[in-house]
C-alpha atoms as a PDB file:
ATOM      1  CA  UNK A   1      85.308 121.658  93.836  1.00  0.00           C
ATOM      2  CA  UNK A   2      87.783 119.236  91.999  1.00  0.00           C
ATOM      3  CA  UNK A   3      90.119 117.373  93.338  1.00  0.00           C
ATOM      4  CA  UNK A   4      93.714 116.579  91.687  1.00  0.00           C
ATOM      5  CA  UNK A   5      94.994 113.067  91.507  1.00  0.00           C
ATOM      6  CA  UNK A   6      98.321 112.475  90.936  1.00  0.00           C
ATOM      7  CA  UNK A   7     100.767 109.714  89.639  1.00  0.00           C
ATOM      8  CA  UNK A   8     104.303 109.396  89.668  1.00  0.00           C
ATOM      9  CA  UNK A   9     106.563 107.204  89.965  1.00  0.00           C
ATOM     10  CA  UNK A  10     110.319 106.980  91.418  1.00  0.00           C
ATOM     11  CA  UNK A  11     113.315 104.642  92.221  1.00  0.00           C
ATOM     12  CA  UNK A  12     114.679 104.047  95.876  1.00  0.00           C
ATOM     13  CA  UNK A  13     117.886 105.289  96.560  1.00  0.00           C
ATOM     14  CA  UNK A  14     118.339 102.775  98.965  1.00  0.00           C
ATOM     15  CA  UNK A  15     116.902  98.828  99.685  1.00  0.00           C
ATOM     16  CA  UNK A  16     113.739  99.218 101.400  1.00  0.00           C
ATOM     17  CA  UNK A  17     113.229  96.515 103.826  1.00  0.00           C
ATOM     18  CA  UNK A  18     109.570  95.949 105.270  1.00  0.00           C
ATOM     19  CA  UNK A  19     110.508  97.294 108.281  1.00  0.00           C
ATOM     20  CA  UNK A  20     111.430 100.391 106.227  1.00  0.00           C
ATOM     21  CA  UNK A  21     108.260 100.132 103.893  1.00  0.00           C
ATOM     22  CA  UNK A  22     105.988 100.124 107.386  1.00  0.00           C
ATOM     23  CA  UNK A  23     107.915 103.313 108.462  1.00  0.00           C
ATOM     24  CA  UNK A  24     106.913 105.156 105.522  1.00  0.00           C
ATOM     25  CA  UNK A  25     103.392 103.820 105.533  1.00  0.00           C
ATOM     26  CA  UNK A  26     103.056 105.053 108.249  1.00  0.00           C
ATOM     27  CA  UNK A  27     104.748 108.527 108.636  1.00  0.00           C
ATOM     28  CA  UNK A  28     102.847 109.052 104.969  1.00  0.00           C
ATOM     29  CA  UNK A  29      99.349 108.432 106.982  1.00  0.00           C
ATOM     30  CA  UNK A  30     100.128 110.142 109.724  1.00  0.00           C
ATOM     31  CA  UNK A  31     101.228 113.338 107.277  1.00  0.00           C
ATOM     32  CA  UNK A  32      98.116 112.916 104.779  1.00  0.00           C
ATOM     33  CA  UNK A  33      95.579 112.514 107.184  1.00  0.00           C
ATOM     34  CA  UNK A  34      96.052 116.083 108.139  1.00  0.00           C
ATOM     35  CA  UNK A  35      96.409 117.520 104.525  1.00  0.00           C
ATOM     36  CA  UNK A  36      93.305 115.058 103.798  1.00  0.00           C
ATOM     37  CA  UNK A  37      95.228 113.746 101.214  1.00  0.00           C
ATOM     38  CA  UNK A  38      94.210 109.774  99.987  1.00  0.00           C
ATOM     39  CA  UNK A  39      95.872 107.723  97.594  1.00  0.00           C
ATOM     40  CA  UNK A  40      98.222 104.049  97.660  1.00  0.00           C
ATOM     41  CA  UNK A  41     101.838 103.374  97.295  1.00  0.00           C
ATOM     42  CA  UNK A  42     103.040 100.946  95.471  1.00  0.00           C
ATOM     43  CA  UNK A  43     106.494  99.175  95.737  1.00  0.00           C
ATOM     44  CA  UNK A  44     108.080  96.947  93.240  1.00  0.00           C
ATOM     45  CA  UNK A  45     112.103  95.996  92.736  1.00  0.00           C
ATOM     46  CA  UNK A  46     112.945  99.145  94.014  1.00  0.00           C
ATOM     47  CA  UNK A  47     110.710 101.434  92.470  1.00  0.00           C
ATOM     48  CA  UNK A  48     107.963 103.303  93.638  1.00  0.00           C
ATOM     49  CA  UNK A  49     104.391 104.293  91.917  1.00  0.00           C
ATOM     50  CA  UNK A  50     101.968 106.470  94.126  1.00  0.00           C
ATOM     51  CA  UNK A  51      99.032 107.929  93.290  1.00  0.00           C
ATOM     52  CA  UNK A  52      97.982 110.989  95.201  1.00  0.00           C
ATOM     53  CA  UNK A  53      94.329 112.609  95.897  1.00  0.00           C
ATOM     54  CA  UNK A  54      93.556 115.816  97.133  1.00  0.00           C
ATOM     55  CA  UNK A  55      92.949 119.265  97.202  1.00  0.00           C
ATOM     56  CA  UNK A  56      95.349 121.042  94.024  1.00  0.00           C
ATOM     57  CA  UNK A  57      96.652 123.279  96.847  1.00  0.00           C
ATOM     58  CA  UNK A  58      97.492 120.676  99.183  1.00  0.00           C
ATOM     59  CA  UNK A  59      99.038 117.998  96.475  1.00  0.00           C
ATOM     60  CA  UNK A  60     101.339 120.797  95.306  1.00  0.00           C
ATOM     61  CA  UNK A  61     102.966 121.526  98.973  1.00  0.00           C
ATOM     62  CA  UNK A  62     103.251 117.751  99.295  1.00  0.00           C
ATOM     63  CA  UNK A  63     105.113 117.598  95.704  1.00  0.00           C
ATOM     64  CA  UNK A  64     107.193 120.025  96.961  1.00  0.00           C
ATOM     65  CA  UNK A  65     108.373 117.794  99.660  1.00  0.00           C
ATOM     66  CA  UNK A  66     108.432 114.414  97.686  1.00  0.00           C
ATOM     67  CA  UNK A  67     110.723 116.702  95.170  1.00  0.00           C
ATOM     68  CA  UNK A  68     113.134 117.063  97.963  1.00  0.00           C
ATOM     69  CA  UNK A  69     113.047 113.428  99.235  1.00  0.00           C
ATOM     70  CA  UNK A  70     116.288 111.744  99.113  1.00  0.00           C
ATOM     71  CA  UNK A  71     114.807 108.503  99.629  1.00  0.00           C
ATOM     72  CA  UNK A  72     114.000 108.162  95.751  1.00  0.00           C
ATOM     73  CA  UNK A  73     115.251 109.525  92.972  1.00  0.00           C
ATOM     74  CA  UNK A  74     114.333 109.746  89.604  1.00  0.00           C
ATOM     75  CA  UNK A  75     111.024 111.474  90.345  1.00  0.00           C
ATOM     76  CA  UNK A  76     108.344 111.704  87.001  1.00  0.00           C
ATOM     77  CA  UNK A  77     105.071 112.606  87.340  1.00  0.00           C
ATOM     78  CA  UNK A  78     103.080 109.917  85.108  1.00  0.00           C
ATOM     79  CA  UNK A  79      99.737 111.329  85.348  1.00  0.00           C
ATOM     80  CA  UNK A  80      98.034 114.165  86.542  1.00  0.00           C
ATOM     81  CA  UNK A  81      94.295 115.263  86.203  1.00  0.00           C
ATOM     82  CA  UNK A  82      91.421 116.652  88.032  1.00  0.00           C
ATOM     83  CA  UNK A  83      88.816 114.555  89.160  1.00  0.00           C
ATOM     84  CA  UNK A  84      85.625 114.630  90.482  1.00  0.00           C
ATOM     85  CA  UNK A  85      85.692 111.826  93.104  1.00  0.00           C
ATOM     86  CA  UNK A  86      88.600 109.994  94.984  1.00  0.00           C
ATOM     87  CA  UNK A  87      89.388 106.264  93.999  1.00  0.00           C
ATOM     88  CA  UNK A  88      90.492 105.599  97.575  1.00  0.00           C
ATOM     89  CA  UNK A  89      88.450 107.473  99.596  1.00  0.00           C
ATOM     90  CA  UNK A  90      89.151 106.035 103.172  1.00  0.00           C
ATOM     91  CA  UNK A  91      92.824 105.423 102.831  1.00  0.00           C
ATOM     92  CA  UNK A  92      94.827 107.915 103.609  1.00  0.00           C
ATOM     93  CA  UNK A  93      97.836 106.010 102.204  1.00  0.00           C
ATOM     94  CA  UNK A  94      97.635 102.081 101.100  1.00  0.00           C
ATOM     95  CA  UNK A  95     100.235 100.547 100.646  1.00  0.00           C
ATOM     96  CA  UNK A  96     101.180  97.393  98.473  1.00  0.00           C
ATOM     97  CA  UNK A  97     104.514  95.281  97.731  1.00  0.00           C
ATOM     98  CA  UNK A  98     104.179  93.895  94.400  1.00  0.00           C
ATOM     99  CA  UNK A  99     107.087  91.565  95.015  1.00  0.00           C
ATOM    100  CA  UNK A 100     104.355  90.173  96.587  1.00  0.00           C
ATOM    101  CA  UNK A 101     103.261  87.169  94.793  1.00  0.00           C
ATOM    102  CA  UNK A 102      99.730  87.023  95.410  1.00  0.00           C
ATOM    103  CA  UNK A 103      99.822  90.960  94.246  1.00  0.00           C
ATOM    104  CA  UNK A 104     102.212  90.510  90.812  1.00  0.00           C
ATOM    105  CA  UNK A 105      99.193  89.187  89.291  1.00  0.00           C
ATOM    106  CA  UNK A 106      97.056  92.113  88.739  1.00  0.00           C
ATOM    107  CA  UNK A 107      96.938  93.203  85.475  1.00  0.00           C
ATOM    108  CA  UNK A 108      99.405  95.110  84.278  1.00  0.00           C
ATOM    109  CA  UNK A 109     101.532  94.834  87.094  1.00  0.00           C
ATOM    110  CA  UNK A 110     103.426  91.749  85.731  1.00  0.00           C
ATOM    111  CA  UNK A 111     106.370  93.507  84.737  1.00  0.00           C
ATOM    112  CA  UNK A 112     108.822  96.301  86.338  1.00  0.00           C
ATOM    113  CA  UNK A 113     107.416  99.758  86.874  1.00  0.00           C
ATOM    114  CA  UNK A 114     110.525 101.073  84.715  1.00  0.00           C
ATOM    115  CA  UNK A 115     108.797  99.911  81.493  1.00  0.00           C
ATOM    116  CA  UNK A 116     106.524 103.331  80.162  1.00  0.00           C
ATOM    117  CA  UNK A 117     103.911 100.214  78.295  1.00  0.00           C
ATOM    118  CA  UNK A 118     102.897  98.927  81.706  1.00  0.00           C
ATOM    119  CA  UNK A 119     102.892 102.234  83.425  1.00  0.00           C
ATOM    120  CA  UNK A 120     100.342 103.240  80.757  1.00  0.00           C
ATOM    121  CA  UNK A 121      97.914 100.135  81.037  1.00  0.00           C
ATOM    122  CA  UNK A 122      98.500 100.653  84.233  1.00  0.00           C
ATOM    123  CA  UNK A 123      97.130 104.340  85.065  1.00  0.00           C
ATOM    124  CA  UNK A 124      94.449 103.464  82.074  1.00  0.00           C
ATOM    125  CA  UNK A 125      93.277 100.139  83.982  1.00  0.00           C
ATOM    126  CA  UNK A 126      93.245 102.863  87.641  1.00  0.00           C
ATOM    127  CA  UNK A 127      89.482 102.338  88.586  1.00  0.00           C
ATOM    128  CA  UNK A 128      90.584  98.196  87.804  1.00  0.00           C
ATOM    129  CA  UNK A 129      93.734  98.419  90.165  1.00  0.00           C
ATOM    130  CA  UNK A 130      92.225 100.409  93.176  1.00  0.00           C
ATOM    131  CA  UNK A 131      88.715  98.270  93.433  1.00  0.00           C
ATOM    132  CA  UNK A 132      90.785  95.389  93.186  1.00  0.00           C
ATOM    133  CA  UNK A 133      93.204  97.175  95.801  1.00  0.00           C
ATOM    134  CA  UNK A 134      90.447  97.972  98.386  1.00  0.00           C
ATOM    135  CA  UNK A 135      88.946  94.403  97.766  1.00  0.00           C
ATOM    136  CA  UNK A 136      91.996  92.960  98.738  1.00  0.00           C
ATOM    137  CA  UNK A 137      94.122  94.744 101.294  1.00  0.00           C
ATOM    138  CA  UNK A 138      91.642  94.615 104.485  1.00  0.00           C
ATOM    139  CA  UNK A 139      94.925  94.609 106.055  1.00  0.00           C
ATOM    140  CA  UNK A 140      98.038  96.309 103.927  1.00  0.00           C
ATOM    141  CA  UNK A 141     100.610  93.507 103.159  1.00  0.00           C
ATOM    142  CA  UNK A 142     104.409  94.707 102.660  1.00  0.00           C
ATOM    143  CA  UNK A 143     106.047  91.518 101.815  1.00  0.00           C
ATOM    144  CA  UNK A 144     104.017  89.497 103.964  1.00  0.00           C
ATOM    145  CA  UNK A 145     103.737  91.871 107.112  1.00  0.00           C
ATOM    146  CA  UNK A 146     100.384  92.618 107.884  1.00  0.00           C
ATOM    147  CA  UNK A 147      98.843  96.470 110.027  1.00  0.00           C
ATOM    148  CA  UNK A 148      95.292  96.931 110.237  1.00  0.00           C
ATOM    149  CA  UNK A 149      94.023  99.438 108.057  1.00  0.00           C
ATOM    150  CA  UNK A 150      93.361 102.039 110.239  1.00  0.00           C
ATOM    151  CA  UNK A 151      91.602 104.663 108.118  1.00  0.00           C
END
């Protein structure tokens, strides 16, 4: 069966602090572990980019929520596609903070995640991002706060 992975991206509605950005990580685990739903969330200057994997059926119900999320507005769906294999199999959310320094520096991440040019390069350079991801975030950093990956 295929599996549907999904980008969008969105903009806070409030400042997320890391505390805040933990929260999230993990409620989101906690919530996609069940649905066995896999993907990362990133976090940059106030907007958000997330791609979600899973079963169609399951990433629609969980759309459905995110529509109705007053934490972000400003919800668009960037990308959306059926796949064959999950790029993050054993995360059931990752998480990254690309005010993070050491993180700004992956291609195509440079910039802000409002511009549509690096949104593009960036869903087009995917495979790129997530092994570089999963090579680098043994442990999730949010602004320099480290939790074990625990999936």
């Amino acid at each position: 069966m295929k599996l549907r992975r999904i980008a969008y991206t969105s903009k806070a509605t409030v400042e997320f602090t890391k505390r805040d950005l933990l929260d999230l990580l993990h409620d989101s685990r906690a919530y996609n572990t069940l649905d066995n739903i896999s993907g990362v969330l990133i976090h940059k200057e106030g907007y958000f980019l997330q791609i979600l994997e899973g079963e169609p059926k399951d990433l629609n119900d969980l759309l459905a929520r995110l529509r109705k999320d007053t934490r972000h507005t400003e919800f668009k769906i960037i990308d959306d596609r059926l796949v064959d294999k999950r790029m993050f199999l054993n995360w059931a959310m990752g998480c990254a903070d690309f005010d993070d320094p050491s993180l700004s520096m992956i291609p195509g991440v440079r910039s802000g995640l409002t511009n549509p040019e690096v949104m593009e390069s960036l869903i087009n350079r995917l495979p790129e991002v997530a092994t570089y991801l999963h090579d680098n975030l043994t442990y999730q950093q949010i602004n320099g706060v480290e939790t074990t990956e625990n999936n």
